[in-house]
Every structure is written in C-alpha cells, then in structure tokens.
PDB file of N, CA and C in Angstrom:
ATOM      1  N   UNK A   1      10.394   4.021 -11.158  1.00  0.00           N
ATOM      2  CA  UNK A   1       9.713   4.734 -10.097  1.00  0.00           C
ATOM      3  C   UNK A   1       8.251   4.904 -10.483  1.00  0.00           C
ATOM      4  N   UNK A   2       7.156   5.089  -9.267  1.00  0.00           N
ATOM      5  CA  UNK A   2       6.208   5.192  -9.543  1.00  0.00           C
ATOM      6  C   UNK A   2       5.669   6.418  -8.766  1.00  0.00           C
ATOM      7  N   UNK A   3       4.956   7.184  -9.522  1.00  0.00           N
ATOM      8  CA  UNK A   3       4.176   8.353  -8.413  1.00  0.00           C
ATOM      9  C   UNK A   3       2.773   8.247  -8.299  1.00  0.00           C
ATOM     10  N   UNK A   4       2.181   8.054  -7.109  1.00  0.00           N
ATOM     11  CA  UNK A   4       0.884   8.298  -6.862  1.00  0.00           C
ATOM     12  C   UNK A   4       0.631   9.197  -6.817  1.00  0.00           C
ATOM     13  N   UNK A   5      -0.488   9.734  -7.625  1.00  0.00           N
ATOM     14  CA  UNK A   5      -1.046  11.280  -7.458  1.00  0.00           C
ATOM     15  C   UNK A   5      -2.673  11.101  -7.764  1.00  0.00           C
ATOM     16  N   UNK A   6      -3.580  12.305  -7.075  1.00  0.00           N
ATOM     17  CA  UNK A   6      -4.797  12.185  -7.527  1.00  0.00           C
ATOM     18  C   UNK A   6      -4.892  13.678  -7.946  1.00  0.00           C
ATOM     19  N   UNK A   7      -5.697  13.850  -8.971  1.00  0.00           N
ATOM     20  CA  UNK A   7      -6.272  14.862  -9.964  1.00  0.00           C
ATOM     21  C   UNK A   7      -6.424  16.574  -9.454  1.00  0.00           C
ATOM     22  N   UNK A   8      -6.790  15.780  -8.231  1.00  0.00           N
ATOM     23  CA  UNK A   8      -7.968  16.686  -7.447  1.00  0.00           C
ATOM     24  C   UNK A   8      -6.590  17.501  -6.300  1.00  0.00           C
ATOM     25  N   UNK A   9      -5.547  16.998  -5.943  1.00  0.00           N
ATOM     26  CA  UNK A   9      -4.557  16.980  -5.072  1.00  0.00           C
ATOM     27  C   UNK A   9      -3.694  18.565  -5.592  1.00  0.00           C
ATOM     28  N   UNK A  10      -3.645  19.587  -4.397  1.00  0.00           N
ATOM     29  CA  UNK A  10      -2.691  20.728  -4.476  1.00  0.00           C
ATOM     30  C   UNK A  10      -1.164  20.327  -4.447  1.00  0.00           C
ATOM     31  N   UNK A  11      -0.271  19.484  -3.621  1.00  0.00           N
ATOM     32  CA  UNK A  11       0.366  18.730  -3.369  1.00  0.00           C
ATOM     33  C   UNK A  11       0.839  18.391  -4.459  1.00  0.00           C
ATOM     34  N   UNK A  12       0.230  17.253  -5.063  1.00  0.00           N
ATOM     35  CA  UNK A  12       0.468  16.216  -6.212  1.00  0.00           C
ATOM     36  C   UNK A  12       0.641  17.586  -7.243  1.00  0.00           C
ATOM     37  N   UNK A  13      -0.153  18.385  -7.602  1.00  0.00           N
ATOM     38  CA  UNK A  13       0.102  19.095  -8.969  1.00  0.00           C
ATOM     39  C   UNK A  13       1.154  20.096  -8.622  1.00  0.00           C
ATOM     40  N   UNK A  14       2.058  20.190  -7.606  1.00  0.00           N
ATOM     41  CA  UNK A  14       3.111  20.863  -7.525  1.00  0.00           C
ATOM     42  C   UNK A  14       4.071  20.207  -8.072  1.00  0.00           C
ATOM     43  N   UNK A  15       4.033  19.468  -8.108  1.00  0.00           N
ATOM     44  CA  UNK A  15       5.077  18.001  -8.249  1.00  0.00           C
ATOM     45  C   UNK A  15       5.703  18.056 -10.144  1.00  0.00           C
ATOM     46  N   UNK A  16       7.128  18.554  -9.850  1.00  0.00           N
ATOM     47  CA  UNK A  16       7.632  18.740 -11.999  1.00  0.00           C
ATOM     48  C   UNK A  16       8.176  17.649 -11.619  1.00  0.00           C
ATOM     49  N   UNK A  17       7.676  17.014 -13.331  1.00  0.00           N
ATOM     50  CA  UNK A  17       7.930  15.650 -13.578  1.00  0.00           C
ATOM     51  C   UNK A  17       8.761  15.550 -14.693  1.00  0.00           C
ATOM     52  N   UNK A  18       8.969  17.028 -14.833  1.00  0.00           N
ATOM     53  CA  UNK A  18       9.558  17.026 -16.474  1.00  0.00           C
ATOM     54  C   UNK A  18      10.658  16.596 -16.928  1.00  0.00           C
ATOM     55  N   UNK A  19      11.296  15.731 -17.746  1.00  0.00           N
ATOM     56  CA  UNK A  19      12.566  14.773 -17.734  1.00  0.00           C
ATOM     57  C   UNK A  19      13.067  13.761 -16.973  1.00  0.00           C
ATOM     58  N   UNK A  20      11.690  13.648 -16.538  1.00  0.00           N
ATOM     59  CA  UNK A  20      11.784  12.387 -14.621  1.00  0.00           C
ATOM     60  C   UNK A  20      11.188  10.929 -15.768  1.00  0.00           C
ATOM     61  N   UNK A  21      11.630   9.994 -15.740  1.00  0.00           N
ATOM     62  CA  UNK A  21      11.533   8.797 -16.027  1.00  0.00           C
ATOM     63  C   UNK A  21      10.458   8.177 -14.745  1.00  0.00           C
ATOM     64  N   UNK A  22       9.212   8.358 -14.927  1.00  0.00           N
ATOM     65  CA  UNK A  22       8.589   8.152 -13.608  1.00  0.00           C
ATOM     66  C   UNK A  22       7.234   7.633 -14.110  1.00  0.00           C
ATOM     67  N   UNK A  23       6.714   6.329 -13.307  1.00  0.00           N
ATOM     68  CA  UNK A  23       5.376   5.970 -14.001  1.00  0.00           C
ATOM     69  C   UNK A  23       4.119   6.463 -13.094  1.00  0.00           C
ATOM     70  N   UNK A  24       3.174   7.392 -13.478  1.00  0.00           N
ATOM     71  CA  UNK A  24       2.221   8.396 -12.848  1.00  0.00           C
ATOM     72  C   UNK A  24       0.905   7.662 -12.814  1.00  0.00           C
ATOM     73  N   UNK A  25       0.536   7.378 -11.550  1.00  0.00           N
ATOM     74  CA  UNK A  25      -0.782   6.356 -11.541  1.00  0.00           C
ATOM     75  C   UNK A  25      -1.729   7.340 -10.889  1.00  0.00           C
ATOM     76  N   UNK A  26      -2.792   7.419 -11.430  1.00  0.00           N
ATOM     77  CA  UNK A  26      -3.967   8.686 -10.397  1.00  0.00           C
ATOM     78  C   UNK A  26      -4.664   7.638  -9.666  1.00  0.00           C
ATOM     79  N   UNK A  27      -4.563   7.623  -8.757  1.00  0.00           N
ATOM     80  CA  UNK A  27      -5.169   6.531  -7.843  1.00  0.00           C
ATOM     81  C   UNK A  27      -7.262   6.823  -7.723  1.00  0.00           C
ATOM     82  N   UNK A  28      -7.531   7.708  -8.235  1.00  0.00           N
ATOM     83  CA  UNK A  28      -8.296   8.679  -8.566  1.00  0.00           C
ATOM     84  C   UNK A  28      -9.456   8.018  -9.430  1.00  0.00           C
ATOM     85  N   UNK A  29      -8.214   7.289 -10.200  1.00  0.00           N
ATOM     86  CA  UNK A  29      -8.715   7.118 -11.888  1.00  0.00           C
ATOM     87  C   UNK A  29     -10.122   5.715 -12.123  1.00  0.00           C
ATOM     88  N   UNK A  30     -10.587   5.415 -12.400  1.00  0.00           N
ATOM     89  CA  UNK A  30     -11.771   4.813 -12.055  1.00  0.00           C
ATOM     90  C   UNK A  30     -11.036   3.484 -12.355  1.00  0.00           C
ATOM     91  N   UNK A  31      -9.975   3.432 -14.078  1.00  0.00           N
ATOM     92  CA  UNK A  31      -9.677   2.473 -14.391  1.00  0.00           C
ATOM     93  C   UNK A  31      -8.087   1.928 -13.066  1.00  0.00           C
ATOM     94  N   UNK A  32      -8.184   2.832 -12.457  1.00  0.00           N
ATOM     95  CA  UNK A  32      -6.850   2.006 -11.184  1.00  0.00           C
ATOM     96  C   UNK A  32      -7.728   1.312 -10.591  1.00  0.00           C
ATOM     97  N   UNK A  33      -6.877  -0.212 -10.270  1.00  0.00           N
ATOM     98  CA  UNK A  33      -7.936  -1.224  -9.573  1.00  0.00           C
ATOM     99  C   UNK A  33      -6.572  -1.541  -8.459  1.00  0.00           C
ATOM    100  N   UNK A  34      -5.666  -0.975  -8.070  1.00  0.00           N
ATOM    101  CA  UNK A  34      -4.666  -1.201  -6.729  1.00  0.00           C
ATOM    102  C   UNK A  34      -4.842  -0.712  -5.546  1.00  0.00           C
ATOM    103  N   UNK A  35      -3.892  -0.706  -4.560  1.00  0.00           N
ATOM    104  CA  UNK A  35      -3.584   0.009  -3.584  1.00  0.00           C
ATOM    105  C   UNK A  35      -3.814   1.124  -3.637  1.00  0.00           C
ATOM    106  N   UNK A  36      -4.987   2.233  -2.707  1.00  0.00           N
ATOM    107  CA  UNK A  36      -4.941   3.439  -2.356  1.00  0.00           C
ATOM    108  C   UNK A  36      -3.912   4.076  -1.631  1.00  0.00           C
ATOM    109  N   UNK A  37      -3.069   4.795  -1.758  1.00  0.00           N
ATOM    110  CA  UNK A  37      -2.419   4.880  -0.569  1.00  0.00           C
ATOM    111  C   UNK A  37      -2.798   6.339  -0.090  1.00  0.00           C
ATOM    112  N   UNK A  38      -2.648   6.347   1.822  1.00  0.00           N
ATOM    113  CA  UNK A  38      -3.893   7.508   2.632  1.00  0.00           C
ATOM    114  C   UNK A  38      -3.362   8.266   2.345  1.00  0.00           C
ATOM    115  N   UNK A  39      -2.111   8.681   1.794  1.00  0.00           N
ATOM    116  CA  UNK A  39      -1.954  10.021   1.266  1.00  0.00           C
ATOM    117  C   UNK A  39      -1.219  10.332   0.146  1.00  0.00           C
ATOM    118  N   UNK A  40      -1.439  11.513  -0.189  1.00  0.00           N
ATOM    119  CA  UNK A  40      -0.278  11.463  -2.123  1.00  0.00           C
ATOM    120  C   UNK A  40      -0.207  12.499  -1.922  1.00  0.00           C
ATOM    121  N   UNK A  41       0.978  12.891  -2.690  1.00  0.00           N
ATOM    122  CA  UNK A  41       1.656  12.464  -3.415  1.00  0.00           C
ATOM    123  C   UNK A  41       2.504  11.248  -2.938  1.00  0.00           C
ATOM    124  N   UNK A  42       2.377   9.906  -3.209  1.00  0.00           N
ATOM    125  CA  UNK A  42       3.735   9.008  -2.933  1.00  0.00           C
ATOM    126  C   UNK A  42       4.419   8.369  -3.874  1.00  0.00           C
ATOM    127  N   UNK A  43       6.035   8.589  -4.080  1.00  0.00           N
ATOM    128  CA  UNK A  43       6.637   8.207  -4.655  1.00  0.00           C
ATOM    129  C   UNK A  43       7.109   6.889  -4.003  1.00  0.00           C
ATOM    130  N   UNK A  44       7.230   5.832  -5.337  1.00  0.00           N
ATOM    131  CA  UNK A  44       7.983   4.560  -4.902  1.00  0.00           C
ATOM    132  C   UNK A  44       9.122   4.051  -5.897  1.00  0.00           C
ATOM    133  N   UNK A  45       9.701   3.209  -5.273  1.00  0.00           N
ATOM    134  CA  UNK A  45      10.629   2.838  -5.837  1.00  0.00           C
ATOM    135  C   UNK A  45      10.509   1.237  -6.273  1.00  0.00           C
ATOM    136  N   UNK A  46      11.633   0.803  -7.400  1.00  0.00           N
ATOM    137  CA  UNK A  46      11.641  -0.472  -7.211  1.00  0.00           C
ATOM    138  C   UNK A  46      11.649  -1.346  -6.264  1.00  0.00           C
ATOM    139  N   UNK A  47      12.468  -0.600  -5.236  1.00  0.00           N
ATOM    140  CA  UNK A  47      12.275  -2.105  -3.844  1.00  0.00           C
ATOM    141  C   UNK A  47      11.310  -1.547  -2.949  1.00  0.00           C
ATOM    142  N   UNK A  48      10.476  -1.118  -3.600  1.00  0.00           N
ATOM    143  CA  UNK A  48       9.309  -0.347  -2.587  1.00  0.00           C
ATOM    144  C   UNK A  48       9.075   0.570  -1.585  1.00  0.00           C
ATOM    145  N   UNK A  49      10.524   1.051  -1.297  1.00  0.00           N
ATOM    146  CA  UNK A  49      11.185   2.256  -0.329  1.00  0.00           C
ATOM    147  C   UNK A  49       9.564   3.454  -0.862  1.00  0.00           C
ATOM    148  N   UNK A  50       9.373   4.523  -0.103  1.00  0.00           N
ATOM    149  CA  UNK A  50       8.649   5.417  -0.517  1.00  0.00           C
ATOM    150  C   UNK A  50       8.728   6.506   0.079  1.00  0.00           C
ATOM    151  N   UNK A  51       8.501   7.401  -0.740  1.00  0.00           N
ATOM    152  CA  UNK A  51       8.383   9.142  -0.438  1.00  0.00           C
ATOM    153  C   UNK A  51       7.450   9.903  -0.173  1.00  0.00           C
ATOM    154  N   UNK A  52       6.950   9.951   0.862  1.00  0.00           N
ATOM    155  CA  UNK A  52       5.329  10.704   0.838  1.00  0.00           C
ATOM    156  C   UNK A  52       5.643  12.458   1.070  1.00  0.00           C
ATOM    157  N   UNK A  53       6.547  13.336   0.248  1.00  0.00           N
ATOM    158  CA  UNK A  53       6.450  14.742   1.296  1.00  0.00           C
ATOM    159  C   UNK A  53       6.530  15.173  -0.858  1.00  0.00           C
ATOM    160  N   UNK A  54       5.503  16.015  -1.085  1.00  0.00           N
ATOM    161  CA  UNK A  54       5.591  16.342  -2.561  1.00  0.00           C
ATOM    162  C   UNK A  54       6.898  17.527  -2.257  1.00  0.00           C
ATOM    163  N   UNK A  55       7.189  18.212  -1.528  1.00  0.00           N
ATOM    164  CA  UNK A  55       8.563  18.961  -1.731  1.00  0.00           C
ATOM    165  C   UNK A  55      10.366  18.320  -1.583  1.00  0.00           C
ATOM    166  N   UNK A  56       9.994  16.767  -0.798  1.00  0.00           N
ATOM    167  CA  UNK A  56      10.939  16.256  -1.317  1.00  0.00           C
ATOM    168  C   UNK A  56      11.254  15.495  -2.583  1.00  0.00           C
ATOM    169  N   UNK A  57       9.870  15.081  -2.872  1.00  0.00           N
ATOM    170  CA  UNK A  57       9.899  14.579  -3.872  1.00  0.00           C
ATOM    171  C   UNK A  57      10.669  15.392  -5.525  1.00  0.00           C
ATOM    172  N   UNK A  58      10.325  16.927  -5.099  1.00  0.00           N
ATOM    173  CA  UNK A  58      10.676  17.669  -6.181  1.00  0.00           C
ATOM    174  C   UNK A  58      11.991  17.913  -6.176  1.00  0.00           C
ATOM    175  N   UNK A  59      12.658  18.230  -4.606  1.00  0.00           N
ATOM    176  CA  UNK A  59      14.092  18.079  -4.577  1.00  0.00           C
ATOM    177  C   UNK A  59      14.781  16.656  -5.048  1.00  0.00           C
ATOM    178  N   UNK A  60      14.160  15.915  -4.917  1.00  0.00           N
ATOM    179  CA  UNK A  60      14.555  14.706  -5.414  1.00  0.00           C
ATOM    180  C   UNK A  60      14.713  14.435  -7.458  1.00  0.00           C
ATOM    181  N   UNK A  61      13.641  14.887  -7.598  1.00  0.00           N
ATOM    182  CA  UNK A  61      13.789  15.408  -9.230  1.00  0.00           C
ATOM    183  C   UNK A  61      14.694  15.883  -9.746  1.00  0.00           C
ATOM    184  N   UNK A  62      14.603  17.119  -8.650  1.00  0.00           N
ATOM    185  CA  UNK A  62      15.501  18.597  -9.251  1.00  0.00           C
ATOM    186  C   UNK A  62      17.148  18.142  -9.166  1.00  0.00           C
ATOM    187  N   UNK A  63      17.640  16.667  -8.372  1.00  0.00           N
ATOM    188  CA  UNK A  63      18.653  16.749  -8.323  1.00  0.00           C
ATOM    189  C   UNK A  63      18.915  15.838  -9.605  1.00  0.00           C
ATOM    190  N   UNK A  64      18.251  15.154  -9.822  1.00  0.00           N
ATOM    191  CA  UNK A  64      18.188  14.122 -10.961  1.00  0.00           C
ATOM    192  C   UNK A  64      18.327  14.692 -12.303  1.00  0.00           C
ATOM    193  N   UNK A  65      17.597  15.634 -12.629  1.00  0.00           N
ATOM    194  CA  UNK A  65      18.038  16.722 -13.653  1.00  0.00           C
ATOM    195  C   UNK A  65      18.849  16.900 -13.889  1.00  0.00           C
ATOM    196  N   UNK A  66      19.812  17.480 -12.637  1.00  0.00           N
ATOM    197  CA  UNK A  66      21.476  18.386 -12.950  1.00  0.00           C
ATOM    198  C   UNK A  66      22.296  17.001 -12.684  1.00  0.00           C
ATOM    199  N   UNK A  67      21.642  15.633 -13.142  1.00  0.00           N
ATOM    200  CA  UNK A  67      22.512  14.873 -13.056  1.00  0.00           C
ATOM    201  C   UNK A  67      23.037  14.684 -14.612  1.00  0.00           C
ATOM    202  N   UNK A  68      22.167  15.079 -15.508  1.00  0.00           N
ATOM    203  CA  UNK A  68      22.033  14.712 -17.092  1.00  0.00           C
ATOM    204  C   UNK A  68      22.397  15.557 -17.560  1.00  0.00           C
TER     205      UNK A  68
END
C-alpha cells in the first residue's frame, strides 16, 4: 500500500500509521517526481483501487491492527 500525504495537510496528519505496513510518499516533497493527486490523503493499493476519505482510511488501519 501506498499513502499520499503532504506535510502541510490537517487530514493527512490525522492519519495512525502505526503497525500499518504502508509506503508514505509526501507528494509535497521536492525529491517526488510522480503523480500529484488533487487531494490527500490517498491511499492505494496494489491494483490501484484508492481511498481518498483520511477517516476511512484510519478505520481501515484500525481494523488491520486487531487483525494481528
């Protein structure tokens, strides 16, 4: 999984990542040279499915947790 987040974002820094196997790109970051996407927090997946709402995203975490 990948999460888009930028620095600067209320949204994005709500977002616990803690024990989440998740690769965190700041779209922000001078050295990202990809896809902006118009809004973040967005989570993606391997087949590119995506999550743009940062409170599902956390329910989505939070269930992943009490999976381990």
């Amino acid at each position: 999984m990948k999460l888009f987040v930028r620095k600067d974002c209320e949204f994005c820094n709500q977002i616990e990542k803690k024990n989440i196997k998740v690769e965190v790109i700041y779209v922000d970051d001078k050295k990202y040279n990809g896809l902006i996407p118009q809004q973040v927090p967005v989570l993606q997946f391997s087949n590119d499915t995506q999550i743009i709402d940062a409170a599902f995203i956390n329910t989505l975490f939070d269930e992943i947790r009490k999976q381990k």
